[in-house]
PDB file of N, CA and C in Angstrom:
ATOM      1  N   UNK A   1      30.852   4.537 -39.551  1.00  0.00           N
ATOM      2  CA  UNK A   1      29.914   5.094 -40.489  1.00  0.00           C
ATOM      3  C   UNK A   1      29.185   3.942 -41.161  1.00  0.00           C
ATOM      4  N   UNK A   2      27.848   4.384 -41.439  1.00  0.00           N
ATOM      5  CA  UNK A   2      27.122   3.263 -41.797  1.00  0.00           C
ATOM      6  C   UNK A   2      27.578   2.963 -43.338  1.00  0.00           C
ATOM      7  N   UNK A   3      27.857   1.507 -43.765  1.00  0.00           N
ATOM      8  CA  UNK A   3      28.344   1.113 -45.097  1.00  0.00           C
ATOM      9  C   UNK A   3      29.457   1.168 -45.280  1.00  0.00           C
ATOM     10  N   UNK A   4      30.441   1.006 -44.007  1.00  0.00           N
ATOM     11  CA  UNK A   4      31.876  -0.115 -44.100  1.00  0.00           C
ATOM     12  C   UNK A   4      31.270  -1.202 -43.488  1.00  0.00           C
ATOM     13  N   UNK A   5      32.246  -1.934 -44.226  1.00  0.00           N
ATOM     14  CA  UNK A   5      32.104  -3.557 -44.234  1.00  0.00           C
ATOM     15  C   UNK A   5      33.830  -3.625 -44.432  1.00  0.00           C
ATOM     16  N   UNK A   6      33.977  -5.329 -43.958  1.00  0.00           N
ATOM     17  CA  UNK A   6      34.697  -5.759 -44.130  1.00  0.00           C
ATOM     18  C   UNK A   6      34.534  -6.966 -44.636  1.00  0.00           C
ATOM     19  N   UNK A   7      35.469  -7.637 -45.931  1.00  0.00           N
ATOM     20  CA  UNK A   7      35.206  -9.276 -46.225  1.00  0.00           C
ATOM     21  C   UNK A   7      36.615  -9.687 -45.937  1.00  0.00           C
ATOM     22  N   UNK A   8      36.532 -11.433 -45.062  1.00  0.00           N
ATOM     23  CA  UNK A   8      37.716 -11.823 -44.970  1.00  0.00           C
ATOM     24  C   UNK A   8      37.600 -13.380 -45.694  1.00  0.00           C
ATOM     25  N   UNK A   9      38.131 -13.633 -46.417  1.00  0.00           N
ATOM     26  CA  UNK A   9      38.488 -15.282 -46.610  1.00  0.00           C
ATOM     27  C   UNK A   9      39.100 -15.628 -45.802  1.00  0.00           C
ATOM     28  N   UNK A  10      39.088 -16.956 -45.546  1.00  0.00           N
ATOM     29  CA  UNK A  10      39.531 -17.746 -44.759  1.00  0.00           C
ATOM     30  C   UNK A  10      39.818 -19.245 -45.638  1.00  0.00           C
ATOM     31  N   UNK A  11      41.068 -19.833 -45.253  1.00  0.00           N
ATOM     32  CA  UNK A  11      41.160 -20.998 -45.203  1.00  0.00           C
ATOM     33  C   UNK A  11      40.679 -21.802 -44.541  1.00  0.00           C
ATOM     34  N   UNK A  12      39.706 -22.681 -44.946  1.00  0.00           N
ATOM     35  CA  UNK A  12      39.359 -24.180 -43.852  1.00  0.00           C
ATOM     36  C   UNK A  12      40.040 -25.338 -44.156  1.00  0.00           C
ATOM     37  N   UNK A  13      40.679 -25.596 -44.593  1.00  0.00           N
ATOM     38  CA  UNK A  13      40.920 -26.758 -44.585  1.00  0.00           C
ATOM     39  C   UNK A  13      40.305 -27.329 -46.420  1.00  0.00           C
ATOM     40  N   UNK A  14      39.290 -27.681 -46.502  1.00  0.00           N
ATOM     41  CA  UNK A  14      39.219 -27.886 -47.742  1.00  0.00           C
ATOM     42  C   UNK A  14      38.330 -27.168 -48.827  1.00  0.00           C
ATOM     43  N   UNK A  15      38.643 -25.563 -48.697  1.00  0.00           N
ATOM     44  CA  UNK A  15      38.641 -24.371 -49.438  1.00  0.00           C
ATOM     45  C   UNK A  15      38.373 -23.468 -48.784  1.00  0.00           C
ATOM     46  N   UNK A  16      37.897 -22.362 -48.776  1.00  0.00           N
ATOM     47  CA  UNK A  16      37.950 -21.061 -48.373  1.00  0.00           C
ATOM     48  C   UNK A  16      36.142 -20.333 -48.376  1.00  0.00           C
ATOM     49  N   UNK A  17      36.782 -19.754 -47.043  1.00  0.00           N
ATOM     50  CA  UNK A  17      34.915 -19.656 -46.446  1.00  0.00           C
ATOM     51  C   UNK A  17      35.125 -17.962 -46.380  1.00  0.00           C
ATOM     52  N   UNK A  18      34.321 -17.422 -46.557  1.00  0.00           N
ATOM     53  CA  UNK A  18      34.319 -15.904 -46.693  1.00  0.00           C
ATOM     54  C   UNK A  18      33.607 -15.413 -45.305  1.00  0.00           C
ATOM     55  N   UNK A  19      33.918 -14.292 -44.620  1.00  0.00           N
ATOM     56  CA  UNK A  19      32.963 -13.688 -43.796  1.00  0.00           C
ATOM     57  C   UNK A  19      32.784 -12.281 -44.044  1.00  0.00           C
ATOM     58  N   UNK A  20      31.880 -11.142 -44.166  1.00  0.00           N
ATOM     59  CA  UNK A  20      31.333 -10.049 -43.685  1.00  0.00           C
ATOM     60  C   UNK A  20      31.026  -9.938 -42.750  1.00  0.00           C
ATOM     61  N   UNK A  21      32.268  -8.549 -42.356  1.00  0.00           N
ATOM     62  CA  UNK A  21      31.738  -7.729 -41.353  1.00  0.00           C
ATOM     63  C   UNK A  21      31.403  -6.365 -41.316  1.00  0.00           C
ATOM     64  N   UNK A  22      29.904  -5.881 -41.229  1.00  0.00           N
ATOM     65  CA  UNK A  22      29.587  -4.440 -41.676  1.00  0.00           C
ATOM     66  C   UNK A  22      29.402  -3.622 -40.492  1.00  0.00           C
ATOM     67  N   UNK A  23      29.083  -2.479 -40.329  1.00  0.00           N
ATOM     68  CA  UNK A  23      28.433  -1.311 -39.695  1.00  0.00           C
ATOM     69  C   UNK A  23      26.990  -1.283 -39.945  1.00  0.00           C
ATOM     70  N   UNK A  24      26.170  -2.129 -38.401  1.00  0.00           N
ATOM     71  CA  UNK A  24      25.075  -1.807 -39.094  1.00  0.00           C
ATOM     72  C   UNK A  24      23.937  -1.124 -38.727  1.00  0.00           C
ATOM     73  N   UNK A  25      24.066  -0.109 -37.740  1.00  0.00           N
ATOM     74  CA  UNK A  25      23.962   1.058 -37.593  1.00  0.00           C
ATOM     75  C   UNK A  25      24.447   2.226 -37.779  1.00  0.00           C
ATOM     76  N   UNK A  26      24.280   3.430 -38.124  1.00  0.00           N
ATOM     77  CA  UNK A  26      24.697   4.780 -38.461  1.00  0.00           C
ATOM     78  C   UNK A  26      25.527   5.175 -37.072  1.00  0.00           C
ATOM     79  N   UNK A  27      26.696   6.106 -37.418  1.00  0.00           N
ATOM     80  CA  UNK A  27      27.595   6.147 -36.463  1.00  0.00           C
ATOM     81  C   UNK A  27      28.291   5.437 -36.058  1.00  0.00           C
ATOM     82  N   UNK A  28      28.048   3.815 -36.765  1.00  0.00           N
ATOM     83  CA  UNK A  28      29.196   3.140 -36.538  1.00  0.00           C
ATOM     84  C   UNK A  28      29.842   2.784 -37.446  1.00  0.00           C
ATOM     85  N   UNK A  29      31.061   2.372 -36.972  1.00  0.00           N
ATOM     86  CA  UNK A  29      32.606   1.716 -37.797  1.00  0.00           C
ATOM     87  C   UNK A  29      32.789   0.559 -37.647  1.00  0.00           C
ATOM     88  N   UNK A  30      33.865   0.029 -38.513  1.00  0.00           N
ATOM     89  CA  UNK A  30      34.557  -1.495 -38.400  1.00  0.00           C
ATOM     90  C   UNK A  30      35.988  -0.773 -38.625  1.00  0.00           C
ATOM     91  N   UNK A  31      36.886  -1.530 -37.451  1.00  0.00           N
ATOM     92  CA  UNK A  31      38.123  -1.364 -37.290  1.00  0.00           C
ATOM     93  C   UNK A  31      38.903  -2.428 -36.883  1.00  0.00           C
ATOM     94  N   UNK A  32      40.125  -2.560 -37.732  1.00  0.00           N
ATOM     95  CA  UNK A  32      40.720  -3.630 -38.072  1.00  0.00           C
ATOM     96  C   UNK A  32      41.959  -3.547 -37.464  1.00  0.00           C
ATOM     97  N   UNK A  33      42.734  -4.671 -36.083  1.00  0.00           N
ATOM     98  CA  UNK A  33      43.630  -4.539 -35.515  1.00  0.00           C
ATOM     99  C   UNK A  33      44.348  -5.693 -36.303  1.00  0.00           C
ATOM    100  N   UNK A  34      45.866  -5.675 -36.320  1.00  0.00           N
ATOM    101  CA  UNK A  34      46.666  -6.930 -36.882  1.00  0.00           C
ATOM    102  C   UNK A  34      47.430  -7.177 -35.729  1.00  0.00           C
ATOM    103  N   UNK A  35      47.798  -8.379 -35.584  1.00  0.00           N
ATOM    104  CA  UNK A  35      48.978  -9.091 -34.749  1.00  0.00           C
ATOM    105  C   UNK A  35      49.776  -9.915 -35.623  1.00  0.00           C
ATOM    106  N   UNK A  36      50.875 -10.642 -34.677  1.00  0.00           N
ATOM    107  CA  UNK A  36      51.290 -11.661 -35.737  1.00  0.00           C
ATOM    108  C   UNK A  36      51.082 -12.714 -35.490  1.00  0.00           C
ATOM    109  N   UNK A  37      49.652 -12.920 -34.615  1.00  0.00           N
ATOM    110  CA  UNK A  37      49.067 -14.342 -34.825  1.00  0.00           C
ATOM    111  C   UNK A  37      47.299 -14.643 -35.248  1.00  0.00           C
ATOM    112  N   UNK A  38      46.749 -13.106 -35.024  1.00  0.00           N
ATOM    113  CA  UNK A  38      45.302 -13.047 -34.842  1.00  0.00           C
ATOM    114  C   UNK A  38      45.471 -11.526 -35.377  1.00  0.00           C
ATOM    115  N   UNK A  39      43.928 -11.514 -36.259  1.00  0.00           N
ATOM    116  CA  UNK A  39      43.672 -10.479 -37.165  1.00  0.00           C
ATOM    117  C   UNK A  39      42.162 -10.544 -36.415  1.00  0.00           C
ATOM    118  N   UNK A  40      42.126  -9.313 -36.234  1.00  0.00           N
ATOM    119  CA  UNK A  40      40.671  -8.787 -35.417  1.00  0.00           C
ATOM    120  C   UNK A  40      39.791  -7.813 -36.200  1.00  0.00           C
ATOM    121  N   UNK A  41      38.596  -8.034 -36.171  1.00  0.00           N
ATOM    122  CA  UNK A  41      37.627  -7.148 -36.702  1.00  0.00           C
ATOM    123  C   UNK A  41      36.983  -6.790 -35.731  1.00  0.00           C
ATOM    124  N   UNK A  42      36.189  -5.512 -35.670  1.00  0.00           N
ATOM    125  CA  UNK A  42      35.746  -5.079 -34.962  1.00  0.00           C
ATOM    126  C   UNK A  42      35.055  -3.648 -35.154  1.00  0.00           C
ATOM    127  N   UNK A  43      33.332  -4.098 -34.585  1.00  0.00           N
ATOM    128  CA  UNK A  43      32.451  -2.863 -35.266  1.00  0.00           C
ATOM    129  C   UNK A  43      31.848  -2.458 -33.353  1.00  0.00           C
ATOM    130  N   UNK A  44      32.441  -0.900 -33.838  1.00  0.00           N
ATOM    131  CA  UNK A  44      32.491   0.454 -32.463  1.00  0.00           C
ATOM    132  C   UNK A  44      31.555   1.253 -32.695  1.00  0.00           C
ATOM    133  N   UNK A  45      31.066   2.006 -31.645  1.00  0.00           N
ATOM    134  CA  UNK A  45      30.042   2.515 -31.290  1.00  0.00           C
ATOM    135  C   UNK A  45      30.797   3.969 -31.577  1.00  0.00           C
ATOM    136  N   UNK A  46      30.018   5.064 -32.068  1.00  0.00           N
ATOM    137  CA  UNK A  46      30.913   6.744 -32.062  1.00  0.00           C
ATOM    138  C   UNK A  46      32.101   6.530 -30.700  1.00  0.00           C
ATOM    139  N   UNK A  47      31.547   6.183 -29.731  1.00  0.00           N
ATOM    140  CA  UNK A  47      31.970   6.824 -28.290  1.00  0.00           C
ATOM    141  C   UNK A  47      33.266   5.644 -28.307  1.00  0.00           C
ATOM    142  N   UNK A  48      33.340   4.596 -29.166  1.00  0.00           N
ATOM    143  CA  UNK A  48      34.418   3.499 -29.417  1.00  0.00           C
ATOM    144  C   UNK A  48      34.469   2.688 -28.344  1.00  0.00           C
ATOM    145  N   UNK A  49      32.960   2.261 -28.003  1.00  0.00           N
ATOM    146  CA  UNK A  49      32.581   0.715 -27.357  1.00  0.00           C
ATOM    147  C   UNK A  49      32.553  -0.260 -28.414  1.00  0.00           C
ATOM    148  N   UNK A  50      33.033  -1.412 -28.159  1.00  0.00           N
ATOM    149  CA  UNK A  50      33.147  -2.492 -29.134  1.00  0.00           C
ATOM    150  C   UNK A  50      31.311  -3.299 -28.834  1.00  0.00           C
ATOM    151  N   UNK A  51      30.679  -3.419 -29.890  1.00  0.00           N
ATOM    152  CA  UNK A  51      29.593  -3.894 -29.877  1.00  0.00           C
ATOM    153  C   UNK A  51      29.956  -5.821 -30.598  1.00  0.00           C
ATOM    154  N   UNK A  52      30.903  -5.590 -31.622  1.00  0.00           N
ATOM    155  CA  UNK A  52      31.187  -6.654 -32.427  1.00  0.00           C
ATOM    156  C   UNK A  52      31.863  -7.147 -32.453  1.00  0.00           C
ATOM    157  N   UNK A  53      33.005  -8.415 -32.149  1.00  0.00           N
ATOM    158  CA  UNK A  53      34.390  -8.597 -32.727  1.00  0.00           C
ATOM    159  C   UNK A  53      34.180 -10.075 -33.235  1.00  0.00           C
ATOM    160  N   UNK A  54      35.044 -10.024 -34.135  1.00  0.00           N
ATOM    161  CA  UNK A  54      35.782 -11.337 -34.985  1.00  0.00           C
ATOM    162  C   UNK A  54      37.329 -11.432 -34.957  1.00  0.00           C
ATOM    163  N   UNK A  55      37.501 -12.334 -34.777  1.00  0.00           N
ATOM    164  CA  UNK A  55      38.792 -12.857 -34.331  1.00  0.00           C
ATOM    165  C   UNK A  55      39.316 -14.313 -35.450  1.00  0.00           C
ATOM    166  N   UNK A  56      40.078 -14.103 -36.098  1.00  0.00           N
ATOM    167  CA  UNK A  56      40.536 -15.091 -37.420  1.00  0.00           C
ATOM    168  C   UNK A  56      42.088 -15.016 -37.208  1.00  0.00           C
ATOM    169  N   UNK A  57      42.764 -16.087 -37.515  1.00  0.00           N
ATOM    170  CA  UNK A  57      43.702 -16.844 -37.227  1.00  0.00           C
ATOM    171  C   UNK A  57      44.731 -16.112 -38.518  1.00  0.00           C
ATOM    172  N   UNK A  58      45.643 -15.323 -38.365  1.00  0.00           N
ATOM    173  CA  UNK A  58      46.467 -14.478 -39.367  1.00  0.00           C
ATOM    174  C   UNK A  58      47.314 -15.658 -40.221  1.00  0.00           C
ATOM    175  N   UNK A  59      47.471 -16.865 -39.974  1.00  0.00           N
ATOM    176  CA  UNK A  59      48.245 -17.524 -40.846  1.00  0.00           C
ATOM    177  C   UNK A  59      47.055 -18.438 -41.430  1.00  0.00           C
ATOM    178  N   UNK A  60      45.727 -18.443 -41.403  1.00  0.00           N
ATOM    179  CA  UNK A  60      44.943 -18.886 -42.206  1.00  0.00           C
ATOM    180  C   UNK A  60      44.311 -17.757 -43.522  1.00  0.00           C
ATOM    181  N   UNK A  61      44.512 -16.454 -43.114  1.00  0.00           N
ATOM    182  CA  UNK A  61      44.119 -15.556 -43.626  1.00  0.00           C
ATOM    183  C   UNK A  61      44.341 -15.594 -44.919  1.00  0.00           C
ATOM    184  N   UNK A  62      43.343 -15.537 -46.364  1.00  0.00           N
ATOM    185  CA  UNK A  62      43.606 -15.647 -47.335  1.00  0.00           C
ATOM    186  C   UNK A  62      43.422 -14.247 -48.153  1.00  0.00           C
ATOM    187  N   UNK A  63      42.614 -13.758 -48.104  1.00  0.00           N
ATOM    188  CA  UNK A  63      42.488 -12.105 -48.329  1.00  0.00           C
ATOM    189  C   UNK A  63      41.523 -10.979 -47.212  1.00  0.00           C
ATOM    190  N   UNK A  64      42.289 -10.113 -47.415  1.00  0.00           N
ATOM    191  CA  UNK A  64      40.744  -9.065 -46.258  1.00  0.00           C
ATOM    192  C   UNK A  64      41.054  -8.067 -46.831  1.00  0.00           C
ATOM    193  N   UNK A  65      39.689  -7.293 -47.264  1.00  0.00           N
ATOM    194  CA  UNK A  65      39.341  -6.386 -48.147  1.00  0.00           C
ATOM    195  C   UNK A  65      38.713  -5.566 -48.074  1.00  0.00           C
ATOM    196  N   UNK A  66      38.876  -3.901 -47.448  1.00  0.00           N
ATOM    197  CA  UNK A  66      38.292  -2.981 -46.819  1.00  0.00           C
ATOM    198  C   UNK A  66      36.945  -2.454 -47.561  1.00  0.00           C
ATOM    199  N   UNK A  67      36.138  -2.142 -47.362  1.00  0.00           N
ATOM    200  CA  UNK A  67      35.047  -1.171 -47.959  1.00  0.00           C
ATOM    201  C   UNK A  67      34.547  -0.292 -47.250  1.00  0.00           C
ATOM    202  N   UNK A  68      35.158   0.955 -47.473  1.00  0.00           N
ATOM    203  CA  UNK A  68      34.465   2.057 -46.844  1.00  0.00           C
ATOM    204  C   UNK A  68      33.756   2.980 -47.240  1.00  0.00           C
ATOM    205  N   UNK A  69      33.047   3.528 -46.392  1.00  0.00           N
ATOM    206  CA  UNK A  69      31.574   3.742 -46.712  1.00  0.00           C
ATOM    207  C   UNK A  69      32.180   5.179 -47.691  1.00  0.00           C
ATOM    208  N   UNK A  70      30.914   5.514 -49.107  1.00  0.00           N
ATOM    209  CA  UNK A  70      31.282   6.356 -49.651  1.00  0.00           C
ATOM    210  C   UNK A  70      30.919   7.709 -48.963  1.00  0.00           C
ATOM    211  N   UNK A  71      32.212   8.668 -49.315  1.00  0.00           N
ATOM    212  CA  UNK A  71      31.780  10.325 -48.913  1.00  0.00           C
ATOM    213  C   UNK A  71      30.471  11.084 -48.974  1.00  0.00           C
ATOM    214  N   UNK A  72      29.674  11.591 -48.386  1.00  0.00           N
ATOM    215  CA  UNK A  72      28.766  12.311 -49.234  1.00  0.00           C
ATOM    216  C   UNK A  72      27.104  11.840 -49.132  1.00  0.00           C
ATOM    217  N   UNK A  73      27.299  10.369 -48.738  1.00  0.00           N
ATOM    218  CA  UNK A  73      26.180   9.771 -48.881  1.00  0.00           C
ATOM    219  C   UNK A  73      25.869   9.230 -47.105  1.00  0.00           C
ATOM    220  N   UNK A  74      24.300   9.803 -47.015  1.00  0.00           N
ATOM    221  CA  UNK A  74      24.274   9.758 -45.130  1.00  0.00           C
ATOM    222  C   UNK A  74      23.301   8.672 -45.379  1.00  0.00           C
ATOM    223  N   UNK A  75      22.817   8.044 -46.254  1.00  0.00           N
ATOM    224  CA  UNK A  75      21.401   7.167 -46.069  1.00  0.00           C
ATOM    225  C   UNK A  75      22.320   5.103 -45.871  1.00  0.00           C
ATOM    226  N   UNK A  76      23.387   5.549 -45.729  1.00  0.00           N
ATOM    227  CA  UNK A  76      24.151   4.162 -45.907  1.00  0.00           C
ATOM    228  C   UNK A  76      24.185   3.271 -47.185  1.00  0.00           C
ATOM    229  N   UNK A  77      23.794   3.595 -48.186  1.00  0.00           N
ATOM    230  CA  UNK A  77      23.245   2.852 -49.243  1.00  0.00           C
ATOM    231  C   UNK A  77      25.063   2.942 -50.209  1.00  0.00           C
ATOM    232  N   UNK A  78      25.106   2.282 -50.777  1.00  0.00           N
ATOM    233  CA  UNK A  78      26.764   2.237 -51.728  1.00  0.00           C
ATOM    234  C   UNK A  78      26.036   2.176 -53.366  1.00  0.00           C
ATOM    235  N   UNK A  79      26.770   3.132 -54.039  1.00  0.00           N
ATOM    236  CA  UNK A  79      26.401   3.049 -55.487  1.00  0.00           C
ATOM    237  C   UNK A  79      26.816   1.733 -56.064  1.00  0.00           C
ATOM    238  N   UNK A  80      25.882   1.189 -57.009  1.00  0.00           N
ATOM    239  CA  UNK A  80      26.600   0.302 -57.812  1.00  0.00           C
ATOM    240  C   UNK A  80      27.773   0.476 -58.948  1.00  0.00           C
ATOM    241  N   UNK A  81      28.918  -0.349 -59.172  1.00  0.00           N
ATOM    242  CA  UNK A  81      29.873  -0.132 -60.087  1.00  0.00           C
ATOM    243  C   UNK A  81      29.526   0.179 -61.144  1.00  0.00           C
ATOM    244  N   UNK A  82      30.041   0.875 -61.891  1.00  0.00           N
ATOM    245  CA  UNK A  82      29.931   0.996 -63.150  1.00  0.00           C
ATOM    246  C   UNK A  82      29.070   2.138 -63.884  1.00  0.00           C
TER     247      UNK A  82
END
């Protein structure tokens, strides 16, 4: 669905680099596989062809932080907080 995203920090070495990964077409998703060596992202097509993947190293992993798209709303757009 359009307006999940995903953010992951990462450790480099000398601080921490962030990535986004969104949906950025309508009908699609980001889906998140774990191992216990590699943490995968990955944005699918309805029919669940992989168009996208990211691949990050699970013992560098510093936070990953879901955002999914809100209920209700078809134009992809996310309300602001507050």
């Amino acid at each position: 669905m359009r307006g999940d995203r995903v953010e992951v920090t990462m450790d480099v070495g000398d601080g921490v680099r962030t990535y986004e990964i969104a949906a950025t077409r309508a009908g699609r998703r980001v889906e998140i596989t774990t191992g216990r060596t590699i943490v995968e992202v990955v944005e699918v097509t309805r029919g669940g062809t992989p168009v996208r993947t990211a691949r990050f190293m699970a013992s560098r992993l510093v936070a990953l932080v879901e955002h999914p798209a809100e209920r209700g709303r078809t134009d992809g757009l996310t309300r602001p907080a507050g």
